[in-house]
N, C-alpha and C. Protein backbone atom coordinates (compact mmCIF):
# COMPACT_ATOMS: atom_id res chain seq x y z
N UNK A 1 0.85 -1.17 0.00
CA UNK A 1 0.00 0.00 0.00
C UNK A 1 0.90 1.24 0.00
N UNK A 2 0.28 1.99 -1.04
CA UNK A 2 1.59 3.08 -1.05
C UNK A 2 -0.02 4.68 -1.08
N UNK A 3 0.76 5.57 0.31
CA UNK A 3 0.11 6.30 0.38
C UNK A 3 0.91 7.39 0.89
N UNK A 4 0.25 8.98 0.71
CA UNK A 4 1.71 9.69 0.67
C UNK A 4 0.83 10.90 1.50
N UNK A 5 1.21 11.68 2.30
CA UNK A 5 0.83 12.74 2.93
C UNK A 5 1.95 13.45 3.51
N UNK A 6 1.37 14.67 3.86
CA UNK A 6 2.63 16.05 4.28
C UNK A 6 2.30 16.23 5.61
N UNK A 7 3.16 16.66 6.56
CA UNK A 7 3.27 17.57 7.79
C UNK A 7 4.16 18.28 8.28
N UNK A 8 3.58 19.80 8.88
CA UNK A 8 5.08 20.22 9.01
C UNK A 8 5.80 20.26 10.39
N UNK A 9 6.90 20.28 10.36
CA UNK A 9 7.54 20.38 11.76
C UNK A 9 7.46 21.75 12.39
N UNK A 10 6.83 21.44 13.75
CA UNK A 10 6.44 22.91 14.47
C UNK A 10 8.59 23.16 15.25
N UNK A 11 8.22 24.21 15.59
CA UNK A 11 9.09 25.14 16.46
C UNK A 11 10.01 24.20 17.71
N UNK A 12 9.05 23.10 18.12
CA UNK A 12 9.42 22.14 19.02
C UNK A 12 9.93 20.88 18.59
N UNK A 13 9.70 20.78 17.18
CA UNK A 13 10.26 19.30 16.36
C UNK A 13 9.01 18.32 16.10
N UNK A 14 7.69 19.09 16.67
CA UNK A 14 6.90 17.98 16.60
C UNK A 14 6.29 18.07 15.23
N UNK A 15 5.36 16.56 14.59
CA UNK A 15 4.45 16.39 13.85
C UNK A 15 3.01 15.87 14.13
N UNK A 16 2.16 16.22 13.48
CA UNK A 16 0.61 15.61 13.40
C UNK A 16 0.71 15.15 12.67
N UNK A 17 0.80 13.48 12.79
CA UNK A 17 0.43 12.43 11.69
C UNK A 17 -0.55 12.39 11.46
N UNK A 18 -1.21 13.09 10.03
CA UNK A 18 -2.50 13.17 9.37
C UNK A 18 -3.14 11.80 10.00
N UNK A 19 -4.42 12.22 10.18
CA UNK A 19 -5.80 11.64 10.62
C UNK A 19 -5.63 10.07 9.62
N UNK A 20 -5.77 10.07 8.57
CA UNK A 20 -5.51 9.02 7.36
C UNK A 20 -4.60 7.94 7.84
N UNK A 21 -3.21 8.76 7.89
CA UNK A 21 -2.36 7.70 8.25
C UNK A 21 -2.52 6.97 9.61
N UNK A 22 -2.84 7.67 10.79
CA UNK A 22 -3.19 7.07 11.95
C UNK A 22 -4.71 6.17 12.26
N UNK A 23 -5.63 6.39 11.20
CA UNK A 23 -6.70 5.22 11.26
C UNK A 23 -6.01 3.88 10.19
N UNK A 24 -5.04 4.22 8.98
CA UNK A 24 -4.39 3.08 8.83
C UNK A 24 -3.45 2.24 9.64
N UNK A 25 -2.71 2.87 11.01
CA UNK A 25 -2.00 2.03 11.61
C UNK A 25 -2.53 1.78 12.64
N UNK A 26 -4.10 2.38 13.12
CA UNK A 26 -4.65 2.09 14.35
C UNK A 26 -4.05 2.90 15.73
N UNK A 27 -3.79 4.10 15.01
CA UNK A 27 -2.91 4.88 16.56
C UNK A 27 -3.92 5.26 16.85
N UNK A 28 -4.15 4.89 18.05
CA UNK A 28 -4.88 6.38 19.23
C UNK A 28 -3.91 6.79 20.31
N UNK A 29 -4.71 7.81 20.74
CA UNK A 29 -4.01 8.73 21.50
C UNK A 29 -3.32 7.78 22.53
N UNK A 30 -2.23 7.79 22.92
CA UNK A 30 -1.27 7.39 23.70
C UNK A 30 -0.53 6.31 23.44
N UNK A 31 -0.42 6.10 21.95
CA UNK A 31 -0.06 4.49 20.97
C UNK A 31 1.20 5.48 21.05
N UNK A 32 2.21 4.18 20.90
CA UNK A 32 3.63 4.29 20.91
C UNK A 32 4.03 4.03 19.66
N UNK A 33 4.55 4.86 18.95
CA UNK A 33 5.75 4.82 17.96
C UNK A 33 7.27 4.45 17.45
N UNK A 34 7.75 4.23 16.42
CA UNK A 34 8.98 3.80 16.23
C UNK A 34 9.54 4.55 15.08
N UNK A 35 10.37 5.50 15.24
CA UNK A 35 11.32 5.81 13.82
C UNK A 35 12.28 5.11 13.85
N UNK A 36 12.54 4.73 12.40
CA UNK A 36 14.04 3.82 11.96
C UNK A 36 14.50 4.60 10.68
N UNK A 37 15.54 5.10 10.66
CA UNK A 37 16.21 5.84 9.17
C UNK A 37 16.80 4.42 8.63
N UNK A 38 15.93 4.64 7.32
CA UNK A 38 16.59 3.64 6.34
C UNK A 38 17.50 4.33 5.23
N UNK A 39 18.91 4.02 4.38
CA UNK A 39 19.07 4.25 3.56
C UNK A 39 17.83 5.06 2.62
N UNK A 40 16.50 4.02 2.61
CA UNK A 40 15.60 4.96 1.61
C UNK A 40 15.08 6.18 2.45
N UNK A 41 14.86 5.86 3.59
CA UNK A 41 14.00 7.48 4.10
C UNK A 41 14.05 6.88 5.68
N UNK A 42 12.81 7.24 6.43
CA UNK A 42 12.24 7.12 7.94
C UNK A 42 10.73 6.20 8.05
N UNK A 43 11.14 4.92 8.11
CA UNK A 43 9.92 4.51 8.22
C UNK A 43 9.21 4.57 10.18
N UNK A 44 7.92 4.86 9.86
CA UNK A 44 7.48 5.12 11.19
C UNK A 44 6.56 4.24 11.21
N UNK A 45 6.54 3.54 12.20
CA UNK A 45 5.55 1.94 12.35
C UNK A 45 5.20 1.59 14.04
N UNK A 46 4.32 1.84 13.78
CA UNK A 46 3.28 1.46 15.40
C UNK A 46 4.30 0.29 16.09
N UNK A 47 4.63 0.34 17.44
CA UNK A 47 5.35 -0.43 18.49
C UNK A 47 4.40 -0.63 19.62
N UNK A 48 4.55 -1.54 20.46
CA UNK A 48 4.21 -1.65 21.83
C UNK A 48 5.54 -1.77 22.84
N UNK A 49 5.82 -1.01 23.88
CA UNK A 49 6.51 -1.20 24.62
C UNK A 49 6.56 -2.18 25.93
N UNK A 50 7.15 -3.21 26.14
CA UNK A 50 7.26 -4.09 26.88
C UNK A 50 8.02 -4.12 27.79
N UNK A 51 7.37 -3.74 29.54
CA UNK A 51 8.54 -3.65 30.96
C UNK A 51 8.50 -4.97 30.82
N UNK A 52 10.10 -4.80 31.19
CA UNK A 52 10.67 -5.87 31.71
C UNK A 52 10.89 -6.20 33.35
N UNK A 53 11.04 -6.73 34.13
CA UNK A 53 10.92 -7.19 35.54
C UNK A 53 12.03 -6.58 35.98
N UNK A 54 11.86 -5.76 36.75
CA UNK A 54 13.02 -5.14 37.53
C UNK A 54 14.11 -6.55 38.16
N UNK A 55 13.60 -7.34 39.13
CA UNK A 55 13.68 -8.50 39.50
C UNK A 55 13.78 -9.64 39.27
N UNK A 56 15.16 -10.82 38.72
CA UNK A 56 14.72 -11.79 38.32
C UNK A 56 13.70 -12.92 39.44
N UNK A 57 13.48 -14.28 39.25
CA UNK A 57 12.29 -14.83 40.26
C UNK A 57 13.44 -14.77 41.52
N UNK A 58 14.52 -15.38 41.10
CA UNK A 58 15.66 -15.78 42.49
C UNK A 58 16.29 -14.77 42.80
N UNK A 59 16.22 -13.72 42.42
CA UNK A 59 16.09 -12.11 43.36
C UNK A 59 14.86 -11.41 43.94
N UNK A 60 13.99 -11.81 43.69
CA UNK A 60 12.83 -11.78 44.84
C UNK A 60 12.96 -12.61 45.72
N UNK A 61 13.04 -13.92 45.47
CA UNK A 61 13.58 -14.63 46.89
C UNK A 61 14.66 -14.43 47.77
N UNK A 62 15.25 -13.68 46.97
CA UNK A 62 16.75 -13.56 47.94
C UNK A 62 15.85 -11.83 49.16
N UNK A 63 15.37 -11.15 48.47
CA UNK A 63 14.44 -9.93 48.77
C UNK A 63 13.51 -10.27 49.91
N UNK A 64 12.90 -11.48 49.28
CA UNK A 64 12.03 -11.84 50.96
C UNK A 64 12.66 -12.30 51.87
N UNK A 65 13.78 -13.18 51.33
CA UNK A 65 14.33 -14.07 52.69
C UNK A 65 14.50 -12.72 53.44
N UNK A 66 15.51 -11.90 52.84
CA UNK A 66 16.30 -10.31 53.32
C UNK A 66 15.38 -9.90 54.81
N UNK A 67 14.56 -9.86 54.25
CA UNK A 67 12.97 -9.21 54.61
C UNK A 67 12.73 -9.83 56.18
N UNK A 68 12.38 -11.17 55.37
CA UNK A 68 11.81 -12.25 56.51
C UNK A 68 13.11 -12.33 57.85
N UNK A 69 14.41 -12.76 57.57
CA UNK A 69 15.06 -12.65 58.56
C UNK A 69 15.22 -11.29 59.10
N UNK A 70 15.61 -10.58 58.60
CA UNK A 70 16.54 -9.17 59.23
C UNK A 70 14.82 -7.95 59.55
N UNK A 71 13.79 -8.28 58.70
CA UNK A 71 13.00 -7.31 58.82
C UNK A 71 13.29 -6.06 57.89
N UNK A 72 14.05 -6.21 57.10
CA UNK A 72 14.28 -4.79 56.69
C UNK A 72 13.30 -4.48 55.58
N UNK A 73 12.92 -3.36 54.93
CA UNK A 73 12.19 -2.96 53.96
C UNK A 73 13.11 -2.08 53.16
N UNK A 74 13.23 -1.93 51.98
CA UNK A 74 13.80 -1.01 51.39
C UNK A 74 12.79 0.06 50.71
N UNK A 75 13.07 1.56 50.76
CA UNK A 75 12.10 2.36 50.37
C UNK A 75 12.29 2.78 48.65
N UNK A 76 13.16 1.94 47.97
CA UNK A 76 13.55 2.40 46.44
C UNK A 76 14.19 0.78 46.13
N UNK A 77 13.78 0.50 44.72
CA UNK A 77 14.39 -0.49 43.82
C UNK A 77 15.93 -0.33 43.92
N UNK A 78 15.87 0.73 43.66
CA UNK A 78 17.74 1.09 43.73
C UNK A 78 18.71 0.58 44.76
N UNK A 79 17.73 0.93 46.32
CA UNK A 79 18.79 0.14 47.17
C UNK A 79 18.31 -1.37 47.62
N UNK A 80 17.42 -1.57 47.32
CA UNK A 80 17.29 -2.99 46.93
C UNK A 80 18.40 -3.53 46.34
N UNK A 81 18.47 -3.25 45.13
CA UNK A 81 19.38 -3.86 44.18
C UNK A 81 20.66 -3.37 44.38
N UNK A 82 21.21 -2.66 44.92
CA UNK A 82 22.47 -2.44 45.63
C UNK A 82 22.86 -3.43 46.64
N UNK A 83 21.47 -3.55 47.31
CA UNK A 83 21.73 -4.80 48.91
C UNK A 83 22.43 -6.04 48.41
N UNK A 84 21.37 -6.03 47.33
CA UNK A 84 21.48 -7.82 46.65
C UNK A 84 22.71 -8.02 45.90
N UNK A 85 23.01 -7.32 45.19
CA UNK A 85 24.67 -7.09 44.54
C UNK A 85 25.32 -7.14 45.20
N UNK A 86 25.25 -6.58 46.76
CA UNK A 86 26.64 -6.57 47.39
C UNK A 86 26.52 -8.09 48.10
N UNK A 87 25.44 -9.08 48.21
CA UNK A 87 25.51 -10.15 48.77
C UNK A 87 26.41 -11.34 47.98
């Protein structure tokens, strides 16, 4: 499918992907995007972004044991994962 439309770049770098092109890729408001520069141009193609687990399973266990013996709580991921590194 070959279809061609214009937009211009505002003051801030942004674009409005014509109405057209976004009922062909199914964007609504808060759909995530992808630019890739190809040799031929910038293709832009609908993405979903996927979190990944801060935590593998046997670093949550190491987190509760932490927990369960000593009582401690940590108030940030960060020093969590500092604790567990330094074990």
């Amino acid at each position: 499918m070959n279809y061609t439309e214009t937009a211009k770049v505002t003051s801030k770098g942004q674009v409005t992907i014509p109405s057209i092109i976004r009922e062909i890729l199914k964007l609504e408001p808060g759909s995530t995007i992808i630019f890739k520069v190809t040799e031929k141009g910038v293709l832009l193609s609908p993405c979903k972004i996927i979190e990944e687990p801060t935590y593998t399973a046997k670093e949550w266990r190491k987190i509760e044991k932490i927990v369960t013996e000593r009582g401690k709580a940590y108030k940030t991921a960060r020093s969590a994962k500092k604790h567990l590194d330094s074990l």
